[in-house]
N, C-alpha and C. Protein backbone atom coordinates (compact mmCIF):
# COMPACT_ATOMS: atom_id res chain seq x y z
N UNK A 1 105.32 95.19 108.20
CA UNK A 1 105.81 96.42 107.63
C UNK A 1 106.92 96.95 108.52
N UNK A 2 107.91 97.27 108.24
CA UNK A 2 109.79 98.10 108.59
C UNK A 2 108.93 99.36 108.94
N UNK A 3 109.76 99.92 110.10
CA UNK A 3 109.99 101.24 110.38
C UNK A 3 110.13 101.91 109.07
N UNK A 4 111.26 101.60 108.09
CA UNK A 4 111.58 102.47 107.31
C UNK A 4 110.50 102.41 106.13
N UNK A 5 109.69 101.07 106.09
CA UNK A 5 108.31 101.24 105.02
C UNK A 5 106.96 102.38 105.18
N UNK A 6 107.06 102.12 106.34
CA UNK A 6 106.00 103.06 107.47
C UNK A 6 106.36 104.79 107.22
N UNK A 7 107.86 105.16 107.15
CA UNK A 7 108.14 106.19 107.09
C UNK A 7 108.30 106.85 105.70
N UNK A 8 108.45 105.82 104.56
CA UNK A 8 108.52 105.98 103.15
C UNK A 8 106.68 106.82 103.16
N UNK A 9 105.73 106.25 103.87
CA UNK A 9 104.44 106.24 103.38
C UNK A 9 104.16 107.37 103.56
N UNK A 10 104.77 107.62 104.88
CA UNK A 10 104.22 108.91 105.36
C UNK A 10 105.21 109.81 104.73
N UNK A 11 105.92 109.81 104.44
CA UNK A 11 106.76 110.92 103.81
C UNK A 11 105.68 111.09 102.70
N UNK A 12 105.40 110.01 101.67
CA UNK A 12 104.75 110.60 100.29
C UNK A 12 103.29 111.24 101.08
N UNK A 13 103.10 111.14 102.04
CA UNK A 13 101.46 111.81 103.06
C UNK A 13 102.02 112.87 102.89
N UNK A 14 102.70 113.53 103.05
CA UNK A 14 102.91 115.00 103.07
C UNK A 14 102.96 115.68 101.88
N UNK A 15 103.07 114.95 101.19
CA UNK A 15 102.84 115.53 99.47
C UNK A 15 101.40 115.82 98.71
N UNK A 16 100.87 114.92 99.71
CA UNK A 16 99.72 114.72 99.36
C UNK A 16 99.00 116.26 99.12
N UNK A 17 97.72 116.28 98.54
CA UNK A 17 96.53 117.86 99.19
C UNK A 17 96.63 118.07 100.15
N UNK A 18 96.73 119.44 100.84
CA UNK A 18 95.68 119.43 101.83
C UNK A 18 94.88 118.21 102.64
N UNK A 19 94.01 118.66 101.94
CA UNK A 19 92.58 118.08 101.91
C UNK A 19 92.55 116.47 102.60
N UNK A 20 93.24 116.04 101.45
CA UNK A 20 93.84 114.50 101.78
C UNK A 20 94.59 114.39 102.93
N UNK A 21 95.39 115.31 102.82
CA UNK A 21 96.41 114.86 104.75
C UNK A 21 95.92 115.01 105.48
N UNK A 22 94.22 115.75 105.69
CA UNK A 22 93.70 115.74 106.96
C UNK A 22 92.74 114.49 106.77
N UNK A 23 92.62 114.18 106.28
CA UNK A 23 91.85 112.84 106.10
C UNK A 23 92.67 111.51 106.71
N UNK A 24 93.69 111.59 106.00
CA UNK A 24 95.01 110.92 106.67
C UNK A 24 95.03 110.72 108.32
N UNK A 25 95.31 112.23 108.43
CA UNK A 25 95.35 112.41 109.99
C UNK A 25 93.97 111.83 111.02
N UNK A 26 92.90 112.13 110.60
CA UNK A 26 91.84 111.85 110.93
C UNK A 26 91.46 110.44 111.05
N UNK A 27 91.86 109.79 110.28
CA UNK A 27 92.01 108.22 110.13
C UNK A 27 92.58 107.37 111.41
N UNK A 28 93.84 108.22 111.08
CA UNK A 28 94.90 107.59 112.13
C UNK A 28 94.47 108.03 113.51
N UNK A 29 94.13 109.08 113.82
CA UNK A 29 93.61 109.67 115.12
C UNK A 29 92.30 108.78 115.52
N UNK A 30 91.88 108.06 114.67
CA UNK A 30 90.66 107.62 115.13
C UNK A 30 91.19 105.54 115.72
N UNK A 31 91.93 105.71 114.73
CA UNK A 31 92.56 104.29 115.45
C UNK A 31 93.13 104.36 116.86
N UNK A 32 93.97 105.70 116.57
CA UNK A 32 94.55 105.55 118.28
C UNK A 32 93.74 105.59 119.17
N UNK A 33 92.15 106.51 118.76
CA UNK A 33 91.59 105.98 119.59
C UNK A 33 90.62 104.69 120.15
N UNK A 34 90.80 104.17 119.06
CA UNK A 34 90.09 102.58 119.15
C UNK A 34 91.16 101.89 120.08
N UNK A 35 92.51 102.16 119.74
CA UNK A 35 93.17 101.40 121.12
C UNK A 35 93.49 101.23 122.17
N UNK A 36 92.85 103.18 122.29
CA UNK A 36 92.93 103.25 123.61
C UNK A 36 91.13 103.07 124.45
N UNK A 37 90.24 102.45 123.70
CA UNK A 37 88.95 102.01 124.25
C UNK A 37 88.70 101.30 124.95
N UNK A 38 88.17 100.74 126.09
CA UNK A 38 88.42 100.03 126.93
C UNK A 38 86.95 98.96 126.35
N UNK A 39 86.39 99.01 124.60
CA UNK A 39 85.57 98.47 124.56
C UNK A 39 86.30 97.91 123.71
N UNK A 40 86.47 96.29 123.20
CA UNK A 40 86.86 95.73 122.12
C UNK A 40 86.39 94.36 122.02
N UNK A 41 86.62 93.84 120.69
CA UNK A 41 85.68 92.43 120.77
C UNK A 41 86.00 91.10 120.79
N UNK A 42 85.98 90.36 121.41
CA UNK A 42 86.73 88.92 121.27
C UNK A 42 86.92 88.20 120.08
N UNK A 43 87.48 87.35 120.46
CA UNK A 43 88.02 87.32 119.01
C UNK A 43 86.63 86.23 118.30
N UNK A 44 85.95 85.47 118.89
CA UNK A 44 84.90 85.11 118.81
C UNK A 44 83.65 86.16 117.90
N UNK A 45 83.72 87.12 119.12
CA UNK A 45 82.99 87.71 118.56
C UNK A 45 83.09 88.49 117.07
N UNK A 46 84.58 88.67 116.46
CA UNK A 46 85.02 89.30 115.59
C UNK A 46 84.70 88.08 114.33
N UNK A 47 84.79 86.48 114.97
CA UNK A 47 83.96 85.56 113.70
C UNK A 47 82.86 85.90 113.86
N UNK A 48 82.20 86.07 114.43
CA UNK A 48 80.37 86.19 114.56
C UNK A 48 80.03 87.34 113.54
N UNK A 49 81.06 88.54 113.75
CA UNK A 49 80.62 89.59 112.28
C UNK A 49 80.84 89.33 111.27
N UNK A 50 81.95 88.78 110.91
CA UNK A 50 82.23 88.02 109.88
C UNK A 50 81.33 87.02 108.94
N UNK A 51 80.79 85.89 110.33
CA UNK A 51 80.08 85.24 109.66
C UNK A 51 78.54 86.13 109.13
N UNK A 52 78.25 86.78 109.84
CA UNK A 52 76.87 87.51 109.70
C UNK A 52 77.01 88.31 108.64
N UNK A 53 78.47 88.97 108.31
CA UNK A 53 78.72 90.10 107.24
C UNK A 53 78.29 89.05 106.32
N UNK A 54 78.85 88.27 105.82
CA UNK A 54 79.16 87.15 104.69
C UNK A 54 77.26 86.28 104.13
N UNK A 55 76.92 86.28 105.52
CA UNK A 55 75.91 85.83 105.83
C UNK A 55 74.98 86.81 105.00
N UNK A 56 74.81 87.95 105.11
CA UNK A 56 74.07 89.65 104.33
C UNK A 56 74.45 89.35 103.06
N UNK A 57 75.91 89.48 102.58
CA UNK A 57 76.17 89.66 101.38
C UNK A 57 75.74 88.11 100.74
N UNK A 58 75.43 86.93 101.23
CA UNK A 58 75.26 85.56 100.08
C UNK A 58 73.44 85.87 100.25
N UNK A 59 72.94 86.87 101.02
CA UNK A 59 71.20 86.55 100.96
C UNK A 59 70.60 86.14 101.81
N UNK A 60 71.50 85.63 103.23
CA UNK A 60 71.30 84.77 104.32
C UNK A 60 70.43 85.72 105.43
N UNK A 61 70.76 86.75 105.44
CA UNK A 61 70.27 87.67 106.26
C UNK A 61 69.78 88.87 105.42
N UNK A 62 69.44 89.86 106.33
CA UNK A 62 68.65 90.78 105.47
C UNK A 62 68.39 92.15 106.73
N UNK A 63 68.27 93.23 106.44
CA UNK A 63 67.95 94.46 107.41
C UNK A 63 66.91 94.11 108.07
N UNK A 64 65.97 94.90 109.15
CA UNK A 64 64.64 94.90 109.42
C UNK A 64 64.43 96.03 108.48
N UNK A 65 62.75 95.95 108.66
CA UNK A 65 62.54 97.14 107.96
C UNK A 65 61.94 98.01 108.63
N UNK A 66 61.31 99.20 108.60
CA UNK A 66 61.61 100.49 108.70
C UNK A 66 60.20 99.87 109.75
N UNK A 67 59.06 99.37 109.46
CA UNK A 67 57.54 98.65 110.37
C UNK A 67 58.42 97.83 111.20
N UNK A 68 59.39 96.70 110.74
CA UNK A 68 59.81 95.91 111.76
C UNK A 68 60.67 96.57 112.97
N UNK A 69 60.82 97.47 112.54
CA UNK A 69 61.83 98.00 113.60
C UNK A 69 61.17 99.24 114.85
N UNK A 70 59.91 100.04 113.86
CA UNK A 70 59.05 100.55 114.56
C UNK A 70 58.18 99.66 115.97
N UNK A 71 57.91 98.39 114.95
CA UNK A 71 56.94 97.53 116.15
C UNK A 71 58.25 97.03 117.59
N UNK A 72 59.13 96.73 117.14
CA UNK A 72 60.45 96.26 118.13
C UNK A 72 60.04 97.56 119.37
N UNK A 73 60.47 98.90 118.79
CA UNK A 73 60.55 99.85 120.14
C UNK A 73 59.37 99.93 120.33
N UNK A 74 57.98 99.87 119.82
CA UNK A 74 56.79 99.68 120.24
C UNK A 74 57.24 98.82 121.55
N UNK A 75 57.37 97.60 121.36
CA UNK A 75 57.26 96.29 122.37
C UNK A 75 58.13 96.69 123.43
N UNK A 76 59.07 97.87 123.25
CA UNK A 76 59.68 97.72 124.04
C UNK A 76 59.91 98.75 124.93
N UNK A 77 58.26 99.95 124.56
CA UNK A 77 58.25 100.84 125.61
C UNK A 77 58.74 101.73 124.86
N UNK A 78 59.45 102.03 123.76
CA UNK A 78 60.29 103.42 123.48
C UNK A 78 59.47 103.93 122.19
């Protein structure tokens, strides 16, 4: 994406609601701060969600449930 595509977008952002441009803003404020995190994930690790996302949605995986997850902090003191 051009400088000048980037600036087309945000120009029509200002037209927008209210409502909507702080949503906008809020969005974007939250990325800058994802880049400025000193936590981020390899790129490895970014297949591993992937595969696991994909993995949930074909049936492959599945949540714990609400007992399985109770007995976990059981075992684990909490």
């Amino acid at each position: 994406m051009t400088k000048e595509q980037m600036k087309e977008i945000l120009d029509r952002v200002l037209t927008w609601p209210p409502k909507r441009q702080e949503d906008a803003a809020r969005v974007l404020s939250e990325m800058e701060e994802q880049d400025a995190s000193p936590y981020t994930l390899t790129d490895s690790q970014v297949e591993e969600v992937g595969r696991r996302r994909a993995d949930f949605v074909a049936g492959r995986e599945r949540y714990a449930t609400d007992e399985e997850m109770a007995a976990l902090w059981k075992k684990c003191g909490l």
